[in-house]
PDB file of N, CA and C in Angstrom:
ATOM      1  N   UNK A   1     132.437 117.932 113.700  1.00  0.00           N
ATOM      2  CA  UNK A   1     131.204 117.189 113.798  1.00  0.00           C
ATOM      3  C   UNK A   1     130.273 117.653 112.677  1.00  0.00           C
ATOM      4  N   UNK A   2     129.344 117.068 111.723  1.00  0.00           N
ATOM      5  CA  UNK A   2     128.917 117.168 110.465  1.00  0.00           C
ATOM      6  C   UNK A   2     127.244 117.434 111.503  1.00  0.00           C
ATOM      7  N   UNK A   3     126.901 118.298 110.761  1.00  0.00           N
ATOM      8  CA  UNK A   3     125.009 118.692 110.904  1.00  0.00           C
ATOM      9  C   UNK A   3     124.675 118.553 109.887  1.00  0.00           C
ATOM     10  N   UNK A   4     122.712 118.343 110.494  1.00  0.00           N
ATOM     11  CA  UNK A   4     122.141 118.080 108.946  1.00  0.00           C
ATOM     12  C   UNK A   4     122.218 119.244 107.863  1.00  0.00           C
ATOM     13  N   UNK A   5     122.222 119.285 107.095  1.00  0.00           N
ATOM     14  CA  UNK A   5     122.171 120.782 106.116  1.00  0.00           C
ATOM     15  C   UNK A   5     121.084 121.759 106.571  1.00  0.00           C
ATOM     16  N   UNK A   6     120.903 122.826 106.158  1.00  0.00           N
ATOM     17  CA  UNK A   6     119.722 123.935 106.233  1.00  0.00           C
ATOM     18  C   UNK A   6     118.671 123.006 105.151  1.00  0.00           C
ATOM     19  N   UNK A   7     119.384 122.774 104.158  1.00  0.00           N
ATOM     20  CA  UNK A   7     118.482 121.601 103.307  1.00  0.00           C
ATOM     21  C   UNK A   7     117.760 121.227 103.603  1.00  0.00           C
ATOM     22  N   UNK A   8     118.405 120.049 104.389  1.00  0.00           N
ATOM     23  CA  UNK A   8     117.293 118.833 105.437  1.00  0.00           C
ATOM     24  C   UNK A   8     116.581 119.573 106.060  1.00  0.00           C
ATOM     25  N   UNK A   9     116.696 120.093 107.247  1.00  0.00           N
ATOM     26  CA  UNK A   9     116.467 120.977 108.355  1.00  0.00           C
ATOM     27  C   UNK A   9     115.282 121.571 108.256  1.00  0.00           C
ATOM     28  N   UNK A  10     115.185 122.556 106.608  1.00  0.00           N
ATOM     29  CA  UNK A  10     113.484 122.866 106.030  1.00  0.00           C
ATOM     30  C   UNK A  10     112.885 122.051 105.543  1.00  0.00           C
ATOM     31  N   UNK A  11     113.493 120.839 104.860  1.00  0.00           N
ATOM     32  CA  UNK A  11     111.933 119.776 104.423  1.00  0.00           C
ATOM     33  C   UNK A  11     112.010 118.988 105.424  1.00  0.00           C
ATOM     34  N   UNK A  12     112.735 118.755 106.644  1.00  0.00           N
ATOM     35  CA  UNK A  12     112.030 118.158 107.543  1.00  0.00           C
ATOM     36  C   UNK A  12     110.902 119.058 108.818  1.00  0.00           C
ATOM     37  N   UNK A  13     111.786 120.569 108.747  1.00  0.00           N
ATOM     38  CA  UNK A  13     110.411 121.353 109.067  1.00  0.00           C
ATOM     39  C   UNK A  13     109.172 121.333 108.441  1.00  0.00           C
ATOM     40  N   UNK A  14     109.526 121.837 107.452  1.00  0.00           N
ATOM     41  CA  UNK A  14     108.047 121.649 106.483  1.00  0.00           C
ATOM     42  C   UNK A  14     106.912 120.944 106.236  1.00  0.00           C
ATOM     43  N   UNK A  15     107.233 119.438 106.520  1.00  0.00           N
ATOM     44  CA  UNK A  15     107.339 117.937 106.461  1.00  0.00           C
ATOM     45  C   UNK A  15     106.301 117.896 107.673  1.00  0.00           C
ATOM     46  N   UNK A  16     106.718 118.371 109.136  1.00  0.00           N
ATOM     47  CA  UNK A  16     106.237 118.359 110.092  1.00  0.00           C
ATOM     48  C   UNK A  16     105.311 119.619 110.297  1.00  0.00           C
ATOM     49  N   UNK A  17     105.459 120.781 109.687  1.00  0.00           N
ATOM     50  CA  UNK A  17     104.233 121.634 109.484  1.00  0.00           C
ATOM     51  C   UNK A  17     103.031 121.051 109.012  1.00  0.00           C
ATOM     52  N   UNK A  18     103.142 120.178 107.700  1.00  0.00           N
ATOM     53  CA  UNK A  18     101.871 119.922 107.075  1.00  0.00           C
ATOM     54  C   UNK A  18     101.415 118.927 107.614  1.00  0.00           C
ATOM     55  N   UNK A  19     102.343 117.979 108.505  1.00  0.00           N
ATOM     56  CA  UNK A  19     101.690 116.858 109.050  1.00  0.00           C
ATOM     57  C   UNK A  19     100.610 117.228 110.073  1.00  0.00           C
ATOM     58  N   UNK A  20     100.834 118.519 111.285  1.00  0.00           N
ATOM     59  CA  UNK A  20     100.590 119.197 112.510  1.00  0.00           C
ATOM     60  C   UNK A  20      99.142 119.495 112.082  1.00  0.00           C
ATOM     61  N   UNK A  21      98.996 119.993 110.640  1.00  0.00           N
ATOM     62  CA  UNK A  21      98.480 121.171 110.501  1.00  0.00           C
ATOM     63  C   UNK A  21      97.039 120.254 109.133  1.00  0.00           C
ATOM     64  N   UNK A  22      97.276 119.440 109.021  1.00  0.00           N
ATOM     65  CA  UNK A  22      96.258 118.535 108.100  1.00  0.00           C
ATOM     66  C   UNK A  22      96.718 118.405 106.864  1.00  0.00           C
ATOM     67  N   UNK A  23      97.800 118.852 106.370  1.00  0.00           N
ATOM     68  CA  UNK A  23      97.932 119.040 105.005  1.00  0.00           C
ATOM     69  C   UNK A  23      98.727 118.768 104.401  1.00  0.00           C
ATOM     70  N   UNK A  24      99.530 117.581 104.542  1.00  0.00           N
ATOM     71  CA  UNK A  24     100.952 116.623 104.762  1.00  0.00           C
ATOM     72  C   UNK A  24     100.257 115.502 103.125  1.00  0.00           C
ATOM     73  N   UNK A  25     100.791 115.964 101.900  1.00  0.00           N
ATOM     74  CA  UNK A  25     100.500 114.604 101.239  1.00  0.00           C
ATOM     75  C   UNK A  25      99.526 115.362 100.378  1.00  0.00           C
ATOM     76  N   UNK A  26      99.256 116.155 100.199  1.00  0.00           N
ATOM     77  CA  UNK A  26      98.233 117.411  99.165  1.00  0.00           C
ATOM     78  C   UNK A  26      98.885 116.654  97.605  1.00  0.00           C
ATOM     79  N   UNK A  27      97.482 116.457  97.160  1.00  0.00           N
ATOM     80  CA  UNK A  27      96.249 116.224  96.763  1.00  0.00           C
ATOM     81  C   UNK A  27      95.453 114.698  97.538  1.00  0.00           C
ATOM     82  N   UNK A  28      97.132 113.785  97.912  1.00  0.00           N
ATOM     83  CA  UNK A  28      96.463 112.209  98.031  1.00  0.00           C
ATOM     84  C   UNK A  28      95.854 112.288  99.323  1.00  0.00           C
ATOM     85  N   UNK A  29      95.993 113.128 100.841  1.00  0.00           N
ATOM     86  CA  UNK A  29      95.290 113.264 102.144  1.00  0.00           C
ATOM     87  C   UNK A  29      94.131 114.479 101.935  1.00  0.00           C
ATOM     88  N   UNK A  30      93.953 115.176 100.841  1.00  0.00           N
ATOM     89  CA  UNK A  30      92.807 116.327 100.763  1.00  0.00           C
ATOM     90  C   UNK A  30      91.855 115.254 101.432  1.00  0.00           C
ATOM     91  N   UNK A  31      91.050 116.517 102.332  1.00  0.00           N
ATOM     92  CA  UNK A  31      89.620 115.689 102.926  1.00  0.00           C
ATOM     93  C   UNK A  31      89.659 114.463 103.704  1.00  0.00           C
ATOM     94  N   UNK A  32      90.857 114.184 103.575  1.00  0.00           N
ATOM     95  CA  UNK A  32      91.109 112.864 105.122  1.00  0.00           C
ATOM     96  C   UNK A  32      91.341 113.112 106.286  1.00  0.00           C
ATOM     97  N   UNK A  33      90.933 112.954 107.723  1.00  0.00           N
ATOM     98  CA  UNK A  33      91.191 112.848 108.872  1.00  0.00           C
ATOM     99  C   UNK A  33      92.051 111.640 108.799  1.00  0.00           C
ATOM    100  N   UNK A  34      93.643 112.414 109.203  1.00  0.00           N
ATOM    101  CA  UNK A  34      93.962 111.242 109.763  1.00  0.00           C
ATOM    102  C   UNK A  34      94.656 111.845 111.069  1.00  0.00           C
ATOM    103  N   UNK A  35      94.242 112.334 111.371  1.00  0.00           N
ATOM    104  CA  UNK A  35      94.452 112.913 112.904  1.00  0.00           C
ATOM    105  C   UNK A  35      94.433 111.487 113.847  1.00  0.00           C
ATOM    106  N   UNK A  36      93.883 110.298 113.513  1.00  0.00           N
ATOM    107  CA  UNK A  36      94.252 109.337 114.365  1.00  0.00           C
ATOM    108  C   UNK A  36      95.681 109.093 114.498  1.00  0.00           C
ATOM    109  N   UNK A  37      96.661 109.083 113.821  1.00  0.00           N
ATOM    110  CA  UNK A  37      98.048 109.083 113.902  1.00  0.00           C
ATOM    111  C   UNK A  37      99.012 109.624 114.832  1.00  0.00           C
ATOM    112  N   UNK A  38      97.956 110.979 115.183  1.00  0.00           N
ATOM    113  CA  UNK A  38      98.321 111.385 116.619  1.00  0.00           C
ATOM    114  C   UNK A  38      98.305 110.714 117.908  1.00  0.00           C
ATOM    115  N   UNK A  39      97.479 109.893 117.997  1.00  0.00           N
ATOM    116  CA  UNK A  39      97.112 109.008 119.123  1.00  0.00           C
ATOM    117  C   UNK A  39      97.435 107.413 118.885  1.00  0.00           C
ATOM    118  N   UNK A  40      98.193 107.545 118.046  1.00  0.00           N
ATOM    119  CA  UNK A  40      98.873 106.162 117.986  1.00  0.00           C
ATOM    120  C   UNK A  40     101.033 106.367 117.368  1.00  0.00           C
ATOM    121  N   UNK A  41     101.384 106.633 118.357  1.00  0.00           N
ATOM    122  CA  UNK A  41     102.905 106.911 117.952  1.00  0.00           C
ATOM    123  C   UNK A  41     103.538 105.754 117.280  1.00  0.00           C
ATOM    124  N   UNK A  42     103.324 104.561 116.617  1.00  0.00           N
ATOM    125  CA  UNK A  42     103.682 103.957 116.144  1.00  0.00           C
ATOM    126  C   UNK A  42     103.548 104.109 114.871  1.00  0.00           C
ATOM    127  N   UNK A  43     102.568 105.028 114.615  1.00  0.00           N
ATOM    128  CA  UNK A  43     102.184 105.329 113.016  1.00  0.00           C
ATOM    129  C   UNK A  43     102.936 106.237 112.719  1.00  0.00           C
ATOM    130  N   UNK A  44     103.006 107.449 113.065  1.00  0.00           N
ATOM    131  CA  UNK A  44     103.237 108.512 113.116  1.00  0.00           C
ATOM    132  C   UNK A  44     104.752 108.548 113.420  1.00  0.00           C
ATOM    133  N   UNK A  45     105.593 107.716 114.003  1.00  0.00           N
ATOM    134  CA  UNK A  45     106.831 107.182 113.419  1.00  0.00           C
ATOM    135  C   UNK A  45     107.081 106.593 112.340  1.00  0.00           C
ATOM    136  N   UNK A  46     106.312 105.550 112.089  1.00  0.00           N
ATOM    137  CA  UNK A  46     106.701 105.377 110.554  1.00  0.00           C
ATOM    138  C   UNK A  46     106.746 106.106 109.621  1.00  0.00           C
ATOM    139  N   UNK A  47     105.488 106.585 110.020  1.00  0.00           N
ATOM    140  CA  UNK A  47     105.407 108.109 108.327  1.00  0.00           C
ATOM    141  C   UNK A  47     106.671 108.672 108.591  1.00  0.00           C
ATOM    142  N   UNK A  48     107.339 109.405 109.727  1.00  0.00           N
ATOM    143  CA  UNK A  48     108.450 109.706 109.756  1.00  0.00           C
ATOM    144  C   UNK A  48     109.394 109.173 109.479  1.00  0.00           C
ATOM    145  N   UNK A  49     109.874 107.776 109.909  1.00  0.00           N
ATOM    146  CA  UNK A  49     110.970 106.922 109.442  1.00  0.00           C
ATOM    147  C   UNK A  49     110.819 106.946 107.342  1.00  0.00           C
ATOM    148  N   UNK A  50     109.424 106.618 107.190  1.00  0.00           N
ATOM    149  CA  UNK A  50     109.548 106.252 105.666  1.00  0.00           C
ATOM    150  C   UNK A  50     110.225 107.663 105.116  1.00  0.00           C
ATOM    151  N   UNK A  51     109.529 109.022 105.667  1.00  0.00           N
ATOM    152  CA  UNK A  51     109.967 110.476 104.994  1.00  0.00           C
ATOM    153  C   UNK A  51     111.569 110.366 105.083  1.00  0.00           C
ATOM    154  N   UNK A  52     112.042 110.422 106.329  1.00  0.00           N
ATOM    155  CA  UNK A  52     113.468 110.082 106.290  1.00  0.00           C
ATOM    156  C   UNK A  52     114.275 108.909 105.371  1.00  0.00           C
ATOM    157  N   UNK A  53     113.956 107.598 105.127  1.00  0.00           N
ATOM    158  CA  UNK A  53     114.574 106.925 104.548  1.00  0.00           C
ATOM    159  C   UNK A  53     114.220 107.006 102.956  1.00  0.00           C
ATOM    160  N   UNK A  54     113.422 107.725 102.496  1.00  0.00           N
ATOM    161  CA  UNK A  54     113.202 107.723 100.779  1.00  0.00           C
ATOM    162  C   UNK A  54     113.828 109.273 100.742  1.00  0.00           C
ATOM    163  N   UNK A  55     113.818 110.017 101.400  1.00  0.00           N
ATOM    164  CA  UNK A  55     114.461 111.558 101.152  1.00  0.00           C
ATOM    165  C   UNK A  55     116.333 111.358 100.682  1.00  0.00           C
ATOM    166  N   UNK A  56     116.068 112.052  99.749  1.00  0.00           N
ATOM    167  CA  UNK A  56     117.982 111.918  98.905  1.00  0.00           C
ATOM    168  C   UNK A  56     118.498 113.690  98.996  1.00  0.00           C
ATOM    169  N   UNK A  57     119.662 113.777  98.888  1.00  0.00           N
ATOM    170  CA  UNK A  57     120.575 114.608  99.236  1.00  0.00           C
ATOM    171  C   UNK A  57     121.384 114.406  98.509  1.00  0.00           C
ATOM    172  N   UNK A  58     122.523 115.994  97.825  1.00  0.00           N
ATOM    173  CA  UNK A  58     123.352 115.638  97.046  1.00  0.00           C
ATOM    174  C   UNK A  58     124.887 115.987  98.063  1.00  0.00           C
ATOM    175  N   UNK A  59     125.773 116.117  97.522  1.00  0.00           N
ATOM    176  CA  UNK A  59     127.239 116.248  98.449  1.00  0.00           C
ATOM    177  C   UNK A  59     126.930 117.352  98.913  1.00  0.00           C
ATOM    178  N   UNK A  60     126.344 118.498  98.811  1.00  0.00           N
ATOM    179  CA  UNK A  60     126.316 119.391  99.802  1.00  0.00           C
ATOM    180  C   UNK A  60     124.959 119.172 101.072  1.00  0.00           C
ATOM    181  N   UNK A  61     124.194 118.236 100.758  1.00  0.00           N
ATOM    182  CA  UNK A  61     123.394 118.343 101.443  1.00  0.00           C
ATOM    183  C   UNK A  61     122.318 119.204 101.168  1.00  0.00           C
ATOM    184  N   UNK A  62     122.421 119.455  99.702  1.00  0.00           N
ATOM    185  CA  UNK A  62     120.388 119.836  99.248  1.00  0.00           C
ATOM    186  C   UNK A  62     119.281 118.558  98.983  1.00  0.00           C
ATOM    187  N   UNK A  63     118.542 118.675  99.147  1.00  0.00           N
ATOM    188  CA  UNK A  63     117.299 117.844  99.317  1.00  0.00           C
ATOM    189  C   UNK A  63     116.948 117.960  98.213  1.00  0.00           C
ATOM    190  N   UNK A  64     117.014 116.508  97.050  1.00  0.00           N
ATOM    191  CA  UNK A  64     116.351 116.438  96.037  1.00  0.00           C
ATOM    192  C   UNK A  64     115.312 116.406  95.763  1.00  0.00           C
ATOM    193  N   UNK A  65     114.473 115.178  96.823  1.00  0.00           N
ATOM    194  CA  UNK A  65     113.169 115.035  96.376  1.00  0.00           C
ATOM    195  C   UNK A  65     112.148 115.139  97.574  1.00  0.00           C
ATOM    196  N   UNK A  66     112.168 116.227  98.317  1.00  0.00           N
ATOM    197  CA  UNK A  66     111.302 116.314  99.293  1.00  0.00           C
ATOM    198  C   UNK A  66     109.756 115.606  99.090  1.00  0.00           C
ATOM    199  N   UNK A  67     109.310 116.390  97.803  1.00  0.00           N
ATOM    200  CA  UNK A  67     108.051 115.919  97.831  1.00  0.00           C
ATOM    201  C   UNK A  67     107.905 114.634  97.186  1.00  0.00           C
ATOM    202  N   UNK A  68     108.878 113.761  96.814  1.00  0.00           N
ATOM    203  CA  UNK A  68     108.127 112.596  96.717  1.00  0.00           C
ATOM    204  C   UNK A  68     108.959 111.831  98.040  1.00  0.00           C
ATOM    205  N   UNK A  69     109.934 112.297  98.989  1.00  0.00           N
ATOM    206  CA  UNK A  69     109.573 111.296 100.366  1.00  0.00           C
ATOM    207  C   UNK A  69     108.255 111.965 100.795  1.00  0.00           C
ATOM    208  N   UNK A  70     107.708 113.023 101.009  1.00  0.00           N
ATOM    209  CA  UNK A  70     106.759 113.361 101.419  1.00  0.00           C
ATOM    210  C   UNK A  70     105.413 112.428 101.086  1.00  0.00           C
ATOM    211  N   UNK A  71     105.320 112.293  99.530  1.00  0.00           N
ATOM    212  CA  UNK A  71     104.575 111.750  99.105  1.00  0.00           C
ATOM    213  C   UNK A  71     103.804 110.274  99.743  1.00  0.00           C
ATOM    214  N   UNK A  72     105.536 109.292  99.539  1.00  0.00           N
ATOM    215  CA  UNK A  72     105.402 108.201 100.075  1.00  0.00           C
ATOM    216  C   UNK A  72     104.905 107.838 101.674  1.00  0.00           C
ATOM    217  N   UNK A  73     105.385 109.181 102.370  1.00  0.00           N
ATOM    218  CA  UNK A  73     105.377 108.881 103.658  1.00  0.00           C
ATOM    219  C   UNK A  73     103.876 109.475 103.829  1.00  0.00           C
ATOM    220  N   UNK A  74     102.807 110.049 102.890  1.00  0.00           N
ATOM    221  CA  UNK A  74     101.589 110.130 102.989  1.00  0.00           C
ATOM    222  C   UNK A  74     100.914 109.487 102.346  1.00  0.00           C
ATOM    223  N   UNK A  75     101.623 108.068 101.838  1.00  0.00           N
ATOM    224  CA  UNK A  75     100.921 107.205 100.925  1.00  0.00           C
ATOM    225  C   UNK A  75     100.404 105.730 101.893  1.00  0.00           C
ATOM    226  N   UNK A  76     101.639 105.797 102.784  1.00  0.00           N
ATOM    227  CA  UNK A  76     101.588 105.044 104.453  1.00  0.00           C
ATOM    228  C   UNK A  76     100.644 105.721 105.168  1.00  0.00           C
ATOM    229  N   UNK A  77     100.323 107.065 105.359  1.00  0.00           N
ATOM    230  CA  UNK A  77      99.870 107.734 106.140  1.00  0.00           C
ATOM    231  C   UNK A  77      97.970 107.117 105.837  1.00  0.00           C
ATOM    232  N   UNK A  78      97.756 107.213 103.952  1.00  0.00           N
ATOM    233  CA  UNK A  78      96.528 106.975 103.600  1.00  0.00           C
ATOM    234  C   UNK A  78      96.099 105.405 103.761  1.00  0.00           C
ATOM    235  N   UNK A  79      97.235 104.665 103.615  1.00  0.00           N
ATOM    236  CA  UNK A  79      97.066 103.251 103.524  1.00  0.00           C
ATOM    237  C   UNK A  79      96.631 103.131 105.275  1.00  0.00           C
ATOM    238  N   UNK A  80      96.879 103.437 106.122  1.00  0.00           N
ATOM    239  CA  UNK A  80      97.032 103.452 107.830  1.00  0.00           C
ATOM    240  C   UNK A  80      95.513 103.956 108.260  1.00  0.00           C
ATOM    241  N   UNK A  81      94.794 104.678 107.222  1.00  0.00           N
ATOM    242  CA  UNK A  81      93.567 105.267 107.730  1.00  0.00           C
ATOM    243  C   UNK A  81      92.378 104.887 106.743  1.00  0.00           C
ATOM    244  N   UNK A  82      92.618 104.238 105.837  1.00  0.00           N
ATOM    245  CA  UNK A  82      91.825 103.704 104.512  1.00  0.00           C
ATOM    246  C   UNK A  82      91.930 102.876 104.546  1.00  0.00           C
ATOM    247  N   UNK A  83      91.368 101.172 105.095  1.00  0.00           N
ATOM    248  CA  UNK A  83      92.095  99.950 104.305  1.00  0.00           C
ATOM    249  C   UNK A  83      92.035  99.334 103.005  1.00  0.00           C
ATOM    250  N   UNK A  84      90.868 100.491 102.114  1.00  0.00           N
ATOM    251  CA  UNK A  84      91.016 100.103 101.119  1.00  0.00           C
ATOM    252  C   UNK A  84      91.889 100.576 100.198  1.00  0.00           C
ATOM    253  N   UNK A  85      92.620 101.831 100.517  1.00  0.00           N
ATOM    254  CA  UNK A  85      93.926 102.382  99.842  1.00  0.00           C
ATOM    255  C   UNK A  85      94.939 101.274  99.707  1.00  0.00           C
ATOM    256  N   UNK A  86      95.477 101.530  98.525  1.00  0.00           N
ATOM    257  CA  UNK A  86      96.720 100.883  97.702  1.00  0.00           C
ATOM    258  C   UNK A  86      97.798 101.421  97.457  1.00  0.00           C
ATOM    259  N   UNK A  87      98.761 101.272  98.617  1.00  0.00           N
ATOM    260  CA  UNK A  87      99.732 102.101  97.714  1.00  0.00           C
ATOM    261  C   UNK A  87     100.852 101.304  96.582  1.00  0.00           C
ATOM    262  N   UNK A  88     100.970 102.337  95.543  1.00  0.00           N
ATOM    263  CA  UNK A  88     101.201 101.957  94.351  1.00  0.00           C
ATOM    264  C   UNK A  88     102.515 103.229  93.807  1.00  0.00           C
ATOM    265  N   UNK A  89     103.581 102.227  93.842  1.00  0.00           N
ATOM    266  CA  UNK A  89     104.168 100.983  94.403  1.00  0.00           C
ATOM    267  C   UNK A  89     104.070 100.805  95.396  1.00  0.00           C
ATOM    268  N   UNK A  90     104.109  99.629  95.392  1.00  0.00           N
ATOM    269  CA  UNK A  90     104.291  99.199  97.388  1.00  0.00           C
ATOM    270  C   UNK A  90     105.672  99.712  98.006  1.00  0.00           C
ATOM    271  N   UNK A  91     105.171  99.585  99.240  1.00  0.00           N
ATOM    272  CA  UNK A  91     106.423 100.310  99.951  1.00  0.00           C
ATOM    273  C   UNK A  91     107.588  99.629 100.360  1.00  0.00           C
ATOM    274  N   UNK A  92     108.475  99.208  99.745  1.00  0.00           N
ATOM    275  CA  UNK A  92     109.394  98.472  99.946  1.00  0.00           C
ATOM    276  C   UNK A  92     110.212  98.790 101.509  1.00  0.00           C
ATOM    277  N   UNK A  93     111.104  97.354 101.794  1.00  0.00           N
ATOM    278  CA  UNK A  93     111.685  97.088 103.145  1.00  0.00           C
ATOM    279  C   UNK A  93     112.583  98.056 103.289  1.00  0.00           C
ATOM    280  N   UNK A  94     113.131  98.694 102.443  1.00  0.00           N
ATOM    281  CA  UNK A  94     114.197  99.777 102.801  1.00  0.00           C
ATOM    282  C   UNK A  94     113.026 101.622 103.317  1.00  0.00           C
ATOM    283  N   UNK A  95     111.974 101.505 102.604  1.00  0.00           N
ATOM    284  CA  UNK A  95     111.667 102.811 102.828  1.00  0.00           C
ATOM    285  C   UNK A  95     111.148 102.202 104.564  1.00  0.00           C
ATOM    286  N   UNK A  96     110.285 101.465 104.805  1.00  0.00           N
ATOM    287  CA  UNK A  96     109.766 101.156 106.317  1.00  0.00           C
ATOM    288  C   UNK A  96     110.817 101.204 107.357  1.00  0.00           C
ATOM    289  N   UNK A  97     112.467 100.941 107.043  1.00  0.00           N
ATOM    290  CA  UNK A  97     113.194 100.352 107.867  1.00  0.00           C
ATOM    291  C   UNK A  97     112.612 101.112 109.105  1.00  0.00           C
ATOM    292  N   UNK A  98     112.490 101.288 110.137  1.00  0.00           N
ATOM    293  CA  UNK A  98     112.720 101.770 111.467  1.00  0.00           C
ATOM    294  C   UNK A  98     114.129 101.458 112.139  1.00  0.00           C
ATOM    295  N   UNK A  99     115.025 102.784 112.520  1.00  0.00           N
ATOM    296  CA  UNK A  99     116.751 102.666 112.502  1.00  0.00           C
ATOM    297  C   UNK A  99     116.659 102.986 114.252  1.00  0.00           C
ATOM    298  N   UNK A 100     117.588 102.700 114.917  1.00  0.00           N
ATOM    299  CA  UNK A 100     117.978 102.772 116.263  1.00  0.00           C
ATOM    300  C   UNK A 100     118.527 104.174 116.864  1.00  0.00           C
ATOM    301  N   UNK A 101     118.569 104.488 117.320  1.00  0.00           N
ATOM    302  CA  UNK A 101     119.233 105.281 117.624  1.00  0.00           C
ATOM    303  C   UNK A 101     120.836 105.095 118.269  1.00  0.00           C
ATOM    304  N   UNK A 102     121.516 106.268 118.012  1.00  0.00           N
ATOM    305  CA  UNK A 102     123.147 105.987 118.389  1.00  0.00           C
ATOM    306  C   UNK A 102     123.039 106.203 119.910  1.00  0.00           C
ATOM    307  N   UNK A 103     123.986 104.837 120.228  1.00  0.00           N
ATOM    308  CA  UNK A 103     123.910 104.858 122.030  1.00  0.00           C
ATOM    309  C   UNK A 103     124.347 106.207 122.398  1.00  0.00           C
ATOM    310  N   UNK A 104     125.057 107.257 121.786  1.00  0.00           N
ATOM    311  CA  UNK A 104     125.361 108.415 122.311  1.00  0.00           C
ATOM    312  C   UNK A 104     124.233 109.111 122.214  1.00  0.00           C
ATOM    313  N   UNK A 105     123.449 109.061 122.124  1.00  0.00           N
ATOM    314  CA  UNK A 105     122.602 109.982 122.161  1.00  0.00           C
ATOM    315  C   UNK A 105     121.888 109.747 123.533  1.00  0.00           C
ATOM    316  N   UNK A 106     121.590 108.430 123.907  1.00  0.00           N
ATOM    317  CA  UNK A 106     121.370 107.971 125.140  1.00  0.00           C
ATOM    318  C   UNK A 106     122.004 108.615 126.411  1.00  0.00           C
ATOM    319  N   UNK A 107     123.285 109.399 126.241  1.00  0.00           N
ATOM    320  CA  UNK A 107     124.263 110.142 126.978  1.00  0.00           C
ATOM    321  C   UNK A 107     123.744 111.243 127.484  1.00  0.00           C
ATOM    322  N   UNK A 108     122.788 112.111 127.014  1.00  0.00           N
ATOM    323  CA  UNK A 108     122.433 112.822 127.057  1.00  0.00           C
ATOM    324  C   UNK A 108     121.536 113.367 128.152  1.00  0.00           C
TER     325      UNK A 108
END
């Protein structure tokens, strides 16, 4: 059975430290409350889904570009609490996807 790497494992810890902690997206969230994201789980999945679907990995499973899924997924995060933020590029249909979960996990 294949696990995520130690790779993944720390920039998705990490990922979720700075989100917890205000500081998820440094320099583009400096000085933003977006602590509303907490109280709306629909947001706060996406930022997660987008971090997960723009994050790349090589055959062993190191994490190339943490900080720019990070980035993007705090570029959603600013656009969600600013409506006058732009994000630039836009966020294309593959980074938003929201994915299902495997019925086995439902087993559980």
């Amino acid at each position: 059975m294949k696990k995520l790497s130690h790779s993944f494992s720390g920039a998705l810890r990490t990922f979720s430290f700075w989100i917890a902690n205000g500081t998820v997206g440094y320099p583009l969230l400096e000085g933003i409350d977006y602590s509303c994201i907490f109280e709306e789980p629909s947001a706060m999945e996406q930022a997660y889904a987008i971090f997960a679907n723009v994050i790349e990995m090589d055959d062993e499973g190191n994490v190339l570009n943490a900080k720019y899924a990070e980035k993007r997924a705090a570029q959603f995060i600013r656009s969600y609490v600013d409506e006058n933020y732009v994000v630039d590029p836009p966020l294309e249909g593959w980074e938003v996807q929201l994915y299902c979960c495997d019925s086995k996990l439902n087993d559980m």
